[in-house]
N, C-alpha and C. Protein backbone atom coordinates (compact mmCIF):
# COMPACT_ATOMS: atom_id res chain seq x y z
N UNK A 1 102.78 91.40 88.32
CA UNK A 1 102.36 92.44 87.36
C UNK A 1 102.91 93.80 87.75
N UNK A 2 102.84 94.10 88.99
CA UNK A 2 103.31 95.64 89.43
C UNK A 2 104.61 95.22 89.89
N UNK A 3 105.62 96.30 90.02
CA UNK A 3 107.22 96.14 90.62
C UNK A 3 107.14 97.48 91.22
N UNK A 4 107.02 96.64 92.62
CA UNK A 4 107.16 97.06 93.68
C UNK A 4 108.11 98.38 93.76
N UNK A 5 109.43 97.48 93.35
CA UNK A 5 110.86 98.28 93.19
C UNK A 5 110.60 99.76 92.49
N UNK A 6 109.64 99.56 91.76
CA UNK A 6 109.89 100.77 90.56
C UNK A 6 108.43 102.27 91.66
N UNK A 7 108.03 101.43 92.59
CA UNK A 7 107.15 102.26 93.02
C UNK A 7 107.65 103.14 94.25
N UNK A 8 108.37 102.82 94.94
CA UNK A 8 109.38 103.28 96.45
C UNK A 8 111.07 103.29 96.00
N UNK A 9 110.97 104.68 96.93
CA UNK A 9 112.37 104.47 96.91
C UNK A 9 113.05 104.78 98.02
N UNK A 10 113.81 104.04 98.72
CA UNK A 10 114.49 104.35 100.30
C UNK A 10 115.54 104.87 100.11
N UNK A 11 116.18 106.12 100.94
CA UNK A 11 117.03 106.76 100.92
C UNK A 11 117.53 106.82 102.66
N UNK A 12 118.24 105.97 103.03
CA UNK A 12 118.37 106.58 104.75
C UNK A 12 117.78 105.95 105.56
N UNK A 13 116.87 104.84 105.51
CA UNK A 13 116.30 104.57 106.56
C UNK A 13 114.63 105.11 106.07
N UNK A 14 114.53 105.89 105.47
CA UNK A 14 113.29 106.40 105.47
C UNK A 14 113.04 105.85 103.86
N UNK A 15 111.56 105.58 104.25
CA UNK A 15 111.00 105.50 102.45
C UNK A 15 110.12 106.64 102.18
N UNK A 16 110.36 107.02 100.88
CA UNK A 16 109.89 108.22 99.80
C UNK A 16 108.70 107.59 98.85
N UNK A 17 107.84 107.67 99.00
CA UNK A 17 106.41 107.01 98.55
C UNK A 17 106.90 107.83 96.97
N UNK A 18 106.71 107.39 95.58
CA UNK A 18 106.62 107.71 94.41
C UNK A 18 105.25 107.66 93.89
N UNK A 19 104.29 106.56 94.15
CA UNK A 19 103.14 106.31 93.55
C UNK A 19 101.90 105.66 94.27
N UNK A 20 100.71 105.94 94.49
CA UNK A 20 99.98 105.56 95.15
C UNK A 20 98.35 105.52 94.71
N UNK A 21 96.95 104.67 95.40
CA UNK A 21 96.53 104.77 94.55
C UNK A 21 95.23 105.10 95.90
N UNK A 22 93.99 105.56 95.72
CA UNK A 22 92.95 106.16 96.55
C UNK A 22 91.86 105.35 96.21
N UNK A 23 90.82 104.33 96.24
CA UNK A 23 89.71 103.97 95.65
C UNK A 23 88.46 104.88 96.66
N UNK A 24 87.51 105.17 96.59
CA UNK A 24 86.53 105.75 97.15
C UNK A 24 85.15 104.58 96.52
N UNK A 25 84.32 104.06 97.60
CA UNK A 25 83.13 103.65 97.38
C UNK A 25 82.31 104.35 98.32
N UNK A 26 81.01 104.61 97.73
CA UNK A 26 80.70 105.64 99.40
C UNK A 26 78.40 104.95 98.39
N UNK A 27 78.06 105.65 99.31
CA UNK A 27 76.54 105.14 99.96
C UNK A 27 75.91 106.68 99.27
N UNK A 28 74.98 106.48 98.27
CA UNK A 28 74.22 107.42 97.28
C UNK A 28 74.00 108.77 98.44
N UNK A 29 74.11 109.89 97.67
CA UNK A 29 73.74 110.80 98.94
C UNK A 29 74.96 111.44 100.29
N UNK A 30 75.61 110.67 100.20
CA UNK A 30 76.90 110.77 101.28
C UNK A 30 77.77 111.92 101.10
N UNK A 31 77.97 112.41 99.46
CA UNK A 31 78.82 113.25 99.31
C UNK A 31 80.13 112.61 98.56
N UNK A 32 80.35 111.37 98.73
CA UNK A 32 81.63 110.93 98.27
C UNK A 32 82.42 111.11 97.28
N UNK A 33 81.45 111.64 96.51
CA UNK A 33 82.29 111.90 94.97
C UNK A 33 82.77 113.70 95.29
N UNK A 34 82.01 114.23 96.01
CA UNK A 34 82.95 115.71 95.73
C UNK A 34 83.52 115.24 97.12
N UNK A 35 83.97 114.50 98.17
CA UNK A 35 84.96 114.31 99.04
C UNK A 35 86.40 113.71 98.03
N UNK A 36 85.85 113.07 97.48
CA UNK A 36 86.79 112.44 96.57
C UNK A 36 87.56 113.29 95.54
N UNK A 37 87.05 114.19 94.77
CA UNK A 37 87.35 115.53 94.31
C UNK A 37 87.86 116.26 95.01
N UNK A 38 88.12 117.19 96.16
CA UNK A 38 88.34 117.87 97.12
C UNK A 38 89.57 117.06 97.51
N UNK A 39 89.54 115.67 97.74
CA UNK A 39 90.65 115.27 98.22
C UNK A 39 92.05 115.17 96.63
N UNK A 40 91.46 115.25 95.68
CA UNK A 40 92.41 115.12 94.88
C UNK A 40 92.97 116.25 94.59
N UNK A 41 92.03 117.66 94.58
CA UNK A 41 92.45 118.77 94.77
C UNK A 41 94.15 118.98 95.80
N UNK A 42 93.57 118.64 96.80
CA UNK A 42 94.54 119.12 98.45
C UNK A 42 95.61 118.31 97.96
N UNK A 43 95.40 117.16 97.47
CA UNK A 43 97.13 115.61 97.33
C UNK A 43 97.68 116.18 95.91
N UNK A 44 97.02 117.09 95.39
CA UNK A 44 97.38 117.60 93.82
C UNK A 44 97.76 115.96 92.77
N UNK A 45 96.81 114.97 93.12
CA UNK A 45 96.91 113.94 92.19
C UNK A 45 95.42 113.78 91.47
N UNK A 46 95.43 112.72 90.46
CA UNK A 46 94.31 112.54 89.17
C UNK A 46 93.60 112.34 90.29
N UNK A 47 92.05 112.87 89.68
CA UNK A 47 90.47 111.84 89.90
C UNK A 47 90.17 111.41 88.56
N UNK A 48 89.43 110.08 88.84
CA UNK A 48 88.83 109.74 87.45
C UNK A 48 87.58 108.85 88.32
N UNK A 49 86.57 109.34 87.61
CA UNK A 49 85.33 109.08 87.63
C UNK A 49 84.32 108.92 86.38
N UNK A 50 83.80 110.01 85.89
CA UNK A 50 82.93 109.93 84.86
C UNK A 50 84.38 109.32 83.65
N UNK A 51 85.56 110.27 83.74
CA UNK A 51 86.33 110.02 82.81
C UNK A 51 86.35 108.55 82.46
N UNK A 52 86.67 107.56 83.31
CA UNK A 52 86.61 106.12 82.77
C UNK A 52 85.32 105.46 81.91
N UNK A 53 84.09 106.40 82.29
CA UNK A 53 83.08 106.10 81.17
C UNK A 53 83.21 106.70 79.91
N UNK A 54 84.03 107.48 79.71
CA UNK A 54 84.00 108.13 78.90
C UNK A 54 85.14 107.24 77.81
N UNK A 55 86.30 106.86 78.37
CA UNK A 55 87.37 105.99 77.91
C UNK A 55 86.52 104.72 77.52
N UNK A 56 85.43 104.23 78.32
CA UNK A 56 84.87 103.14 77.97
C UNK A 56 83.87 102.98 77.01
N UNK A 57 83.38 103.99 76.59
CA UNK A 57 82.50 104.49 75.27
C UNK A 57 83.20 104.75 74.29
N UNK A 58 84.24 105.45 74.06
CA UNK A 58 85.18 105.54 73.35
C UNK A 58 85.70 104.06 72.49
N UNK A 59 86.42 103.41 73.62
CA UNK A 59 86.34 101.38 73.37
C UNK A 59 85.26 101.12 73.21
N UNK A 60 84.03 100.68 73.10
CA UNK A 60 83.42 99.93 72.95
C UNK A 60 81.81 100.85 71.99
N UNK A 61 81.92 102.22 71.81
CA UNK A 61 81.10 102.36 71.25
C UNK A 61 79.59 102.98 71.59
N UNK A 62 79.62 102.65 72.70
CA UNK A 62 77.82 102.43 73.46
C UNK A 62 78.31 104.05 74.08
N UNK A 63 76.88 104.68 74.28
CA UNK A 63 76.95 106.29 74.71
C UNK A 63 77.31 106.06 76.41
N UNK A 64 77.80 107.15 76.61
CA UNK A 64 78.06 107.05 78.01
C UNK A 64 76.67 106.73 79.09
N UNK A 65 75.52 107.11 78.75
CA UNK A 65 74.37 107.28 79.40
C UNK A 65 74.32 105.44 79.39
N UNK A 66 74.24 105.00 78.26
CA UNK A 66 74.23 103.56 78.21
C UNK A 66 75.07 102.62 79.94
N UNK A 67 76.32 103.03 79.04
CA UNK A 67 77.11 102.39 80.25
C UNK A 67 76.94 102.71 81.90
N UNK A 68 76.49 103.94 81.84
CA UNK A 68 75.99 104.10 83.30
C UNK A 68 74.58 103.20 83.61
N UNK A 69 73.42 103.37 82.83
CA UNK A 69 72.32 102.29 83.23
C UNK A 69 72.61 100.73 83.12
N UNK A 70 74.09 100.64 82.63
CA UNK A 70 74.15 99.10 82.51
C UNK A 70 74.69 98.97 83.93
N UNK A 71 75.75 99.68 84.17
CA UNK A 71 76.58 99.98 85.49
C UNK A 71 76.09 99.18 86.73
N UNK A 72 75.15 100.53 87.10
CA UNK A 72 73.94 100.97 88.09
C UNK A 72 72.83 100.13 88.03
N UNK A 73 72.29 99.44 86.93
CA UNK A 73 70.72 99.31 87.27
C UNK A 73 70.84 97.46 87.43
N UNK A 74 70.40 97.13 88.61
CA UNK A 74 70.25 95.67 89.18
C UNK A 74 69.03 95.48 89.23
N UNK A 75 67.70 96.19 88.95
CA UNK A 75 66.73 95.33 89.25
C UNK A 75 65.80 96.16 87.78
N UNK A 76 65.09 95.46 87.83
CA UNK A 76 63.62 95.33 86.79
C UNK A 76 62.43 96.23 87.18
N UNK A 77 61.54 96.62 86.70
CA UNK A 77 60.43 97.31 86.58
C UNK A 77 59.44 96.54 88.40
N UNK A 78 59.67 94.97 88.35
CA UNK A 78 58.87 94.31 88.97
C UNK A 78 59.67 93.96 90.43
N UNK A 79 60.90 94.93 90.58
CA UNK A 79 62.03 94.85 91.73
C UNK A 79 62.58 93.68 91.92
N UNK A 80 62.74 92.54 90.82
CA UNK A 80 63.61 92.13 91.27
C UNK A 80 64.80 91.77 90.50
N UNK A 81 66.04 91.48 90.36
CA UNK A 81 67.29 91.61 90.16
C UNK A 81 66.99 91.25 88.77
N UNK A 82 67.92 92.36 87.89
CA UNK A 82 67.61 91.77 86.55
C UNK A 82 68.32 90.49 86.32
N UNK A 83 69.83 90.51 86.40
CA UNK A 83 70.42 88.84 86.53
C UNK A 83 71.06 88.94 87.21
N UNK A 84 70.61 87.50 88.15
CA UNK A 84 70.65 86.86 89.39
C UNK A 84 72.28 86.36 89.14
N UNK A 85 72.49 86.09 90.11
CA UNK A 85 74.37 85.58 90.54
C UNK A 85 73.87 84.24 90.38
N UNK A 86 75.08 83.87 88.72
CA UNK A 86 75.31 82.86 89.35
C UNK A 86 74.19 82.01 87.90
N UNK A 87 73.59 82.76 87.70
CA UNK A 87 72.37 82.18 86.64
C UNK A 87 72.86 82.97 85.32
N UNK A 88 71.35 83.83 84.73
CA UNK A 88 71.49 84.47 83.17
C UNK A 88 72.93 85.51 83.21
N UNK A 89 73.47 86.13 83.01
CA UNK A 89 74.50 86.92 82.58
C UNK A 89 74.40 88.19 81.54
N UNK A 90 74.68 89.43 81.82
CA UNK A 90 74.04 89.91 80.21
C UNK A 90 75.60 90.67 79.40
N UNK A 91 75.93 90.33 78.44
CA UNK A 91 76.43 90.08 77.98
C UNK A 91 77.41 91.84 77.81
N UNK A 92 76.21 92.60 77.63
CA UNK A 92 76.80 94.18 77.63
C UNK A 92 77.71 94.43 78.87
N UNK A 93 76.96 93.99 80.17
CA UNK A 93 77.28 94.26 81.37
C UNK A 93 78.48 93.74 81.53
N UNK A 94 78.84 92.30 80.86
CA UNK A 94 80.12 91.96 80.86
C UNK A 94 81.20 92.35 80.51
N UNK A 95 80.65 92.89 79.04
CA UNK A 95 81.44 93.48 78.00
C UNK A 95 82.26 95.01 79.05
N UNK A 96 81.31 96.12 79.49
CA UNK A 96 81.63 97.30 80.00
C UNK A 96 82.66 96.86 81.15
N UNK A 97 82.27 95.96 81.67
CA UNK A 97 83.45 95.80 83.47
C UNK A 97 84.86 95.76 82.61
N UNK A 98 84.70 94.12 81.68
CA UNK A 98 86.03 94.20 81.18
C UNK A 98 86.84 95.32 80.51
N UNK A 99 86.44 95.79 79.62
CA UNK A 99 86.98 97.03 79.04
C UNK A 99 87.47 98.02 80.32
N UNK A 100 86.34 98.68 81.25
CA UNK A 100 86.65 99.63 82.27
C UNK A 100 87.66 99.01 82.85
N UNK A 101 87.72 97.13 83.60
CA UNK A 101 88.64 97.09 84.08
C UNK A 101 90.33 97.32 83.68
N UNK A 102 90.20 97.29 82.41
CA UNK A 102 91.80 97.19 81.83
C UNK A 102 91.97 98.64 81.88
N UNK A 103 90.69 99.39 81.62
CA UNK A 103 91.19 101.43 81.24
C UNK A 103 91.72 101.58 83.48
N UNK A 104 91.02 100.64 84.33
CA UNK A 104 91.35 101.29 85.34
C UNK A 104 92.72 100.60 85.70
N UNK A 105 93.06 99.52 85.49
CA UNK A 105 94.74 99.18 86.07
C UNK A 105 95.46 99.88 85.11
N UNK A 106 95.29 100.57 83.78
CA UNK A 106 96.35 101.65 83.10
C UNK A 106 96.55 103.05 83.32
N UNK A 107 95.12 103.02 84.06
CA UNK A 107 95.44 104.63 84.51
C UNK A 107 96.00 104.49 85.88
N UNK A 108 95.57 103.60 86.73
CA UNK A 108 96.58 103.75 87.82
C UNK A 108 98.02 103.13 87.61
N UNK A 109 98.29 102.92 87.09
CA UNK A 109 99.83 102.30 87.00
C UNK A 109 100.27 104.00 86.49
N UNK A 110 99.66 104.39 85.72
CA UNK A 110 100.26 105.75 85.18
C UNK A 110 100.96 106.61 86.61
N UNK A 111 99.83 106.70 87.54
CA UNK A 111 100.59 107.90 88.37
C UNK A 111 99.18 107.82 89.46
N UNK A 112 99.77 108.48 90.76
CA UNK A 112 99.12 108.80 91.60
C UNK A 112 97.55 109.25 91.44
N UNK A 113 96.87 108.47 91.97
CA UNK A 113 95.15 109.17 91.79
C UNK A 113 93.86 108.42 92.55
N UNK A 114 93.18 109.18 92.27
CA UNK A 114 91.56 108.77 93.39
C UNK A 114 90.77 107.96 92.40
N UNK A 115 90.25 106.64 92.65
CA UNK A 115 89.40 106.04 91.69
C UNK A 115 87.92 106.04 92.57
N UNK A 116 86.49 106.22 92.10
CA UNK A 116 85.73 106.61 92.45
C UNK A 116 84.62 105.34 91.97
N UNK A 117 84.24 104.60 92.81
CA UNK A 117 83.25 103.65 92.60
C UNK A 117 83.99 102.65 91.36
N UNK A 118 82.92 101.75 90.62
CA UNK A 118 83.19 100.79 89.44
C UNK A 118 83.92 99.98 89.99
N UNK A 119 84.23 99.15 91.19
CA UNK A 119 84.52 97.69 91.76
C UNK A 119 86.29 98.31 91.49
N UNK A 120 86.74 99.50 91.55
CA UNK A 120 88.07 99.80 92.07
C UNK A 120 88.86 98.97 92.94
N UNK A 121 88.25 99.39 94.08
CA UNK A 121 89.10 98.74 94.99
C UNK A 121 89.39 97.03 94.95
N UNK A 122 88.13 96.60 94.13
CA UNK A 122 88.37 94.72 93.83
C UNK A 122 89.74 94.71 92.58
N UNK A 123 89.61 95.90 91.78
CA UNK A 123 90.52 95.90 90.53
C UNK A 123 91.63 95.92 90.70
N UNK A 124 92.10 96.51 91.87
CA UNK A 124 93.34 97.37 91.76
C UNK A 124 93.97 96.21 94.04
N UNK A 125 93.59 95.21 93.36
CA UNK A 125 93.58 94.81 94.92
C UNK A 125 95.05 94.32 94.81
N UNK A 126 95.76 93.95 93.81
CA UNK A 126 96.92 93.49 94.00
C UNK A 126 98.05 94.80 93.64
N UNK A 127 97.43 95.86 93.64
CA UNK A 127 98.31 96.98 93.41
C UNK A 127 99.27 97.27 94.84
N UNK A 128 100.23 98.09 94.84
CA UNK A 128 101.33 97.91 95.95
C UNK A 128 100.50 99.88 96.34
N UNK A 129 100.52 100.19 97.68
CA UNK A 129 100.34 101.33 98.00
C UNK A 129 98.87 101.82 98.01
N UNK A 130 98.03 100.76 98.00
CA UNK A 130 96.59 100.87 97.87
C UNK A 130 95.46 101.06 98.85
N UNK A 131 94.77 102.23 98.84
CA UNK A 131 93.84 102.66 99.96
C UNK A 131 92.83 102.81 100.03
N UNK A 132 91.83 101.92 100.39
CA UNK A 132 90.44 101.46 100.18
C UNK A 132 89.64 102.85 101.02
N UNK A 133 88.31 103.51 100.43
CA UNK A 133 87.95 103.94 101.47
C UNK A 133 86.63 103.83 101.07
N UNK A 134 85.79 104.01 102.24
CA UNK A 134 84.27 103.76 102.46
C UNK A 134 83.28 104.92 102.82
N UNK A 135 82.80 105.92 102.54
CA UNK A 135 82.19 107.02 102.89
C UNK A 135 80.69 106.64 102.73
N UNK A 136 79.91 106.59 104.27
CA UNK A 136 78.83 106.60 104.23
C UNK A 136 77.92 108.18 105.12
N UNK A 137 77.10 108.04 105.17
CA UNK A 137 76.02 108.90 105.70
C UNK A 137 75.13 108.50 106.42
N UNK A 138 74.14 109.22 107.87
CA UNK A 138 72.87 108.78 108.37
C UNK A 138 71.88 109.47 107.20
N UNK A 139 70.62 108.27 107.46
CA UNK A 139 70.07 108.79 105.78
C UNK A 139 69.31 109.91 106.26
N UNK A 140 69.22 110.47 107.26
CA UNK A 140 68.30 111.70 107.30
C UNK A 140 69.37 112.90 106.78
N UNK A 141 71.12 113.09 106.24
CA UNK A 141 71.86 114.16 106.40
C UNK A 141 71.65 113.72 104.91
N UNK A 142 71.59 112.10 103.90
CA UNK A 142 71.82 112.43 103.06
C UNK A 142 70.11 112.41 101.55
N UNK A 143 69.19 112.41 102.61
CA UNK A 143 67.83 112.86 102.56
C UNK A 143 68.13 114.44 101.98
N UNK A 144 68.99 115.64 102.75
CA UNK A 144 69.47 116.70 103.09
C UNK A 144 70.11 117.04 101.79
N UNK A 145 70.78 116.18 101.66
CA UNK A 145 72.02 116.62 100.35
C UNK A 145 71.14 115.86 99.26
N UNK A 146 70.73 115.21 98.87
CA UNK A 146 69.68 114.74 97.78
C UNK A 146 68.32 116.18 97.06
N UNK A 147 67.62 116.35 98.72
CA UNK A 147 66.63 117.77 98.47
C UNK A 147 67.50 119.07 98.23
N UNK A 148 68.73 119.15 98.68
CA UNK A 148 69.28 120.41 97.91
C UNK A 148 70.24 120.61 97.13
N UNK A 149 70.89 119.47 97.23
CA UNK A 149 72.19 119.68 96.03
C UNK A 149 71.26 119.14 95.16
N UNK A 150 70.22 118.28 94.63
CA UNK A 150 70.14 117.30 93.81
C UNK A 150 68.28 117.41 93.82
N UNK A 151 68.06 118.64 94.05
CA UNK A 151 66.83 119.38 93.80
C UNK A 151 65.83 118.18 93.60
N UNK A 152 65.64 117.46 94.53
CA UNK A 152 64.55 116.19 94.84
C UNK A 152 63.66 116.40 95.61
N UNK A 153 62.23 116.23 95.90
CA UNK A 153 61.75 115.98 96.85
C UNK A 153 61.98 114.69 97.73
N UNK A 154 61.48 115.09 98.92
CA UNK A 154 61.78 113.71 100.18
C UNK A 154 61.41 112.54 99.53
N UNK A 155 60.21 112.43 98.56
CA UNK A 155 59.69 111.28 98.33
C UNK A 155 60.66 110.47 97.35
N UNK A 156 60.79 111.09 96.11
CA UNK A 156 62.23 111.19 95.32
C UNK A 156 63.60 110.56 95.59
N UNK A 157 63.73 111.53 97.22
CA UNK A 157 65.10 111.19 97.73
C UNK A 157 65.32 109.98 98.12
N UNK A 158 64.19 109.25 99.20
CA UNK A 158 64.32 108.74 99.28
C UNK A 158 64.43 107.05 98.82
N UNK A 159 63.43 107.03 97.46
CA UNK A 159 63.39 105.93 96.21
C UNK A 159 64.78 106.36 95.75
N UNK A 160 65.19 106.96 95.79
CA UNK A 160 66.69 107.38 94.63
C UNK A 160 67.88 106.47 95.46
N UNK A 161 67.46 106.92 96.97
CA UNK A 161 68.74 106.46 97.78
C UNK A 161 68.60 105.10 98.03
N UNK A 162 67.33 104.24 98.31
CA UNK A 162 67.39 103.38 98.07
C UNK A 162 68.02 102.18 96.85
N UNK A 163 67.27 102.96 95.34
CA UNK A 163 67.56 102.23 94.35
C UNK A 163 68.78 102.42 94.26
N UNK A 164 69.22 103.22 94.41
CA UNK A 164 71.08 103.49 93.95
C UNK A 164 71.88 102.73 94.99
N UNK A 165 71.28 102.96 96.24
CA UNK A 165 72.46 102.07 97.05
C UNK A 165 72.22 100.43 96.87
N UNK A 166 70.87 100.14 96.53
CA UNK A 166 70.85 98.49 96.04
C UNK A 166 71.42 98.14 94.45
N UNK A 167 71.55 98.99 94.11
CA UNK A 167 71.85 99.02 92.58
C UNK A 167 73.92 98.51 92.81
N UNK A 168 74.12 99.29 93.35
CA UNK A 168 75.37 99.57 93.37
C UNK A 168 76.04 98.31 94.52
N UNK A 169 75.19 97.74 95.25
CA UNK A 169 75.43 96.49 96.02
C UNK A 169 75.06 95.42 95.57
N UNK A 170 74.48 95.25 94.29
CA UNK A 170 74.44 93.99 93.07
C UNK A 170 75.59 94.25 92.41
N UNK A 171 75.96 95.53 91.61
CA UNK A 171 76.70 95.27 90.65
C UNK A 171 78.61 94.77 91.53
N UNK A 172 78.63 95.52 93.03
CA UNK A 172 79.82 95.49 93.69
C UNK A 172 79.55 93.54 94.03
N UNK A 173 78.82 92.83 94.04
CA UNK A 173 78.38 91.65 94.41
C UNK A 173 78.65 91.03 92.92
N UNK A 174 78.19 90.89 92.16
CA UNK A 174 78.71 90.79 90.77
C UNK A 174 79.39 90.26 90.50
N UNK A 175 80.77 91.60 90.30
CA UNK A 175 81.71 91.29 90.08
C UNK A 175 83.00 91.16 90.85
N UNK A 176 82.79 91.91 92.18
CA UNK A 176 84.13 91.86 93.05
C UNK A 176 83.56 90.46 94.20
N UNK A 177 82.28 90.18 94.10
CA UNK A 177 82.08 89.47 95.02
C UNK A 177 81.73 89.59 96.80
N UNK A 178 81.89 90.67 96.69
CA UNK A 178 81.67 91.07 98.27
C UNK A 178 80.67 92.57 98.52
N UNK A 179 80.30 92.94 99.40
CA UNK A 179 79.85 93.94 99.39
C UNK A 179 80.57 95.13 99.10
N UNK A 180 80.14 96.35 98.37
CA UNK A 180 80.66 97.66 98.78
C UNK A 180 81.08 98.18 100.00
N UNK A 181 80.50 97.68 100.86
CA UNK A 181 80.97 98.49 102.38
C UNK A 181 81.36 97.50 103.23
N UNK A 182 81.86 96.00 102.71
CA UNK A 182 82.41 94.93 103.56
C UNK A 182 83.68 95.32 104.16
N UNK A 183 83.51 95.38 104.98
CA UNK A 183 84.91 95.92 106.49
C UNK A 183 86.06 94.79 106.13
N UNK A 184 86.00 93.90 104.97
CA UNK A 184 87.30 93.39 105.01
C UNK A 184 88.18 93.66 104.05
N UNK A 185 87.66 94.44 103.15
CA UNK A 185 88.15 95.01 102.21
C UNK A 185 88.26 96.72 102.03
N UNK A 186 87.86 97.04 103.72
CA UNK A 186 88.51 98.49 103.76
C UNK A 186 89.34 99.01 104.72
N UNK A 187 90.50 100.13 104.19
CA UNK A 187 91.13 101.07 105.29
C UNK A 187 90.84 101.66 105.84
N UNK A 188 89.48 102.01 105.57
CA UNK A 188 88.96 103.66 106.03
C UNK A 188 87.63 103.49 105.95
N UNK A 189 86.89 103.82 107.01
CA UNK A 189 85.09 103.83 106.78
C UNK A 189 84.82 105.00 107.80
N UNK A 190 84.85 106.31 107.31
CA UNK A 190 84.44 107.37 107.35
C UNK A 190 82.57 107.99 107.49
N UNK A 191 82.23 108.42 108.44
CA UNK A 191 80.74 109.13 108.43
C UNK A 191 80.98 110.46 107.97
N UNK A 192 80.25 111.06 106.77
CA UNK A 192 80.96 112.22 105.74
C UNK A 192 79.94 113.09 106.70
N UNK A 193 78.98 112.99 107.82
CA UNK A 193 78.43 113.80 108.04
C UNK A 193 78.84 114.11 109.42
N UNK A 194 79.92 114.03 109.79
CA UNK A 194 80.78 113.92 111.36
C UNK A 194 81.09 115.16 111.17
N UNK A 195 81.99 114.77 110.27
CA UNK A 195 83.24 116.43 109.68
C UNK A 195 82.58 117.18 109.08
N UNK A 196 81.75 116.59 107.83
CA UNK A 196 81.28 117.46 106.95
C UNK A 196 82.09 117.12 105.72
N UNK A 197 81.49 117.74 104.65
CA UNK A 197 82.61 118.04 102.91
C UNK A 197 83.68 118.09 103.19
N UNK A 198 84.42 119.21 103.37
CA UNK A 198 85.53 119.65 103.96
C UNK A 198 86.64 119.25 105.07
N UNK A 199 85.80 118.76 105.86
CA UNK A 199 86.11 118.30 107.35
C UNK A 199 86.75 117.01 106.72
N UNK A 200 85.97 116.44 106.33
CA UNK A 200 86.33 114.48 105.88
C UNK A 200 87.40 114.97 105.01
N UNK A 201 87.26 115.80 103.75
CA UNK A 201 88.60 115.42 103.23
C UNK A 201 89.61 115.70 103.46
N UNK A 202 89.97 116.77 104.66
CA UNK A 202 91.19 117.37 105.25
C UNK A 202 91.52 116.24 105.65
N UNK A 203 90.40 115.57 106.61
CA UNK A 203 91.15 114.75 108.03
C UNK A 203 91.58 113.21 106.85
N UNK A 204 90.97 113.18 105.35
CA UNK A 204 91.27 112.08 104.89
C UNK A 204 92.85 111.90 103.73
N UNK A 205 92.44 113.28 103.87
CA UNK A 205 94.18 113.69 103.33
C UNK A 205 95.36 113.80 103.85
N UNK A 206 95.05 113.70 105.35
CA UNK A 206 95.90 114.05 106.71
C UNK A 206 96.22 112.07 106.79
N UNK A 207 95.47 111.36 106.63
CA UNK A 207 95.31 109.76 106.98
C UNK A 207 96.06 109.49 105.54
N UNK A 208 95.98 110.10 104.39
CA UNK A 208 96.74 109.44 103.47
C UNK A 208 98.51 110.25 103.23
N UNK A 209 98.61 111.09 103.96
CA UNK A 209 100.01 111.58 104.15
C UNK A 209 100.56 111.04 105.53
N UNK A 210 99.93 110.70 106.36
CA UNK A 210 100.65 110.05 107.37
C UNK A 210 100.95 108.75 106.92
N UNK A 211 100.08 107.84 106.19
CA UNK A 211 100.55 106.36 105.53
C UNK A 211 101.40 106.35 104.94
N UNK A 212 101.76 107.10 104.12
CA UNK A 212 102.54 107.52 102.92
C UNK A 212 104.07 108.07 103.23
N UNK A 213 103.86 108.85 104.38
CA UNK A 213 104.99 109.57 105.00
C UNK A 213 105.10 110.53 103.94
N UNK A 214 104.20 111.34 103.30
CA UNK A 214 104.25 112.81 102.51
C UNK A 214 103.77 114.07 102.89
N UNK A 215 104.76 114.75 102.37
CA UNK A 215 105.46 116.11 103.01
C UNK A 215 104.48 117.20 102.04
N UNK A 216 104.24 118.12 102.61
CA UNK A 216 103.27 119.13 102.16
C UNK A 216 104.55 119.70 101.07
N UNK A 217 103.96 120.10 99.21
CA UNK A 217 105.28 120.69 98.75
C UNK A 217 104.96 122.60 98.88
C-alpha cells in the first residue's frame, strides 16, 4: 500500500527523510495532547486530533460530541463493559473506527504529522517511518494537572482519571487488540512529569530528529 521509494530519498550515502508519521497515546491527565501540540509546533508538521472527529461527523453525520462518547465510553451506569470482546458489538462504534480509520491513513499519507490517540499507532502500523509514543504520568502530578488546568476537584479528578484511562484501554483492546501502553508496540514511553510540558517535547523532538537524521531549517 505505501512506496517506500516515494517516501526517502538517498543522496551520498546519507538518507534525506521526506515523510514521517508521530502517533501519541498517553494516560488521562499526563499532558499528552498539549506535548503532542508543542511538539508539532517545534517539527513545524500537522497535528490532528479533535480534527479527525470532526472529518468523521462530517462522513457519517452523528455530532462530534456523539462520536467522542461512542469513542471513550466502555462501561455502563452499573461499571461494567458496555460490549464485551468478542460477544454483542454496537454497531455505531463500528461504524465511527471504520470511517476515522480510512480519514487517518489519508491524512497521513498526505504529509508529515502527529496523530493523537484513536488506535493510531494500530492504523498506521504498516506505514514506513513510523513512531509510536507513550506519555504517561505518576497519578499524584496528574491529580495536579486535572485540579488546575481542568478546574476539578480531587474527588472529580480522580473518577475522571480513572474512567478515562479504563475507557480508553477497552476501546485500544477493541480494536487494535493490545493495550494502549503495551511495550511492544512502542518507541518511546516517556514520564511527562520528569521534564515537564516543555522539557518532554524538546527532548521528544530531539529523539525524532536524531531518527530521522533532520536538520533544524
Amino acid at each position: 500500500m505505501y512506496n517506500r521509494d516515494a517516501k526517502l530519498i538517498e543522496i551520498v550515502g546519507d538518507i534525506f527523510l521526506e515523510q514521517y508519521t508521530i502517533t501519541i497515546t498517553r494516560q488521562f491527565g499526563s499532558m499528552g495532547q498539549v506535548i503532542a501540540k508543542r511538539m508539532a509546533e517545534i517539527l513545524e508538521i500537522e497535528y490532528y486530533d479533535r480534527d479527525i472527529l470532526e472529518k468523521v461527523s462530517e462522513q457519517t453525520g452523528l455530532m462530534v460530541s456523539t462520536i467522542r462518547d461512542e469513542e471513550e465510553r466502555a462501561k455502563n451506569w452499573f461499571g461494567f463493559m458496555k460490549f464485551p470482546l468478542g460477544q454483542q458489538t454496537s454497531d455505531v462504534q463500528d461504524k465511527i473506527f471504520n470511517v476515522q480509520k480510512e480519514i487517518i491513513l489519508e491524512l497521513a499519507e498526505r504529509q508529515s504529522c502527529i496523530m493523537v490517540g484513536r488506535c493510531a499507532d494500530f492504523v498506521l502500523k504498516d506505514m514506513p517511518n513510523l513512531v509510536n509514543i507513550y506519555i504517561y504520568a505518576p497519578e499524584s502530578d496528574r491529580l495536579v494537572h486535572c485540579i488546575e488546568d481542568f478546574n476539578m476537584n480531587e474527588r472529580q479528578a480522580r473518577d475522571m482519571i480513572k474512567e478515562v484511562d479504563e475507557a480508553r484501554e477497552a476501546y485500544h483492546l477493541r480494536y487494535a487488540g493490545y493495550a494502549p501502553d503495551d511495550v511492544r508496540y512502542k518507541d518511546i514511553m516517556i514520564n511527562s512529569s520528569f521534564l515537564g510540558i516543555e522539557g518532554t517535547a524538546q527532548y521528544l523532538c530531539e529523539c525524532i530528529k536524531e531518527r530521522f537524521r533532520l536538520t533544524d531549517q
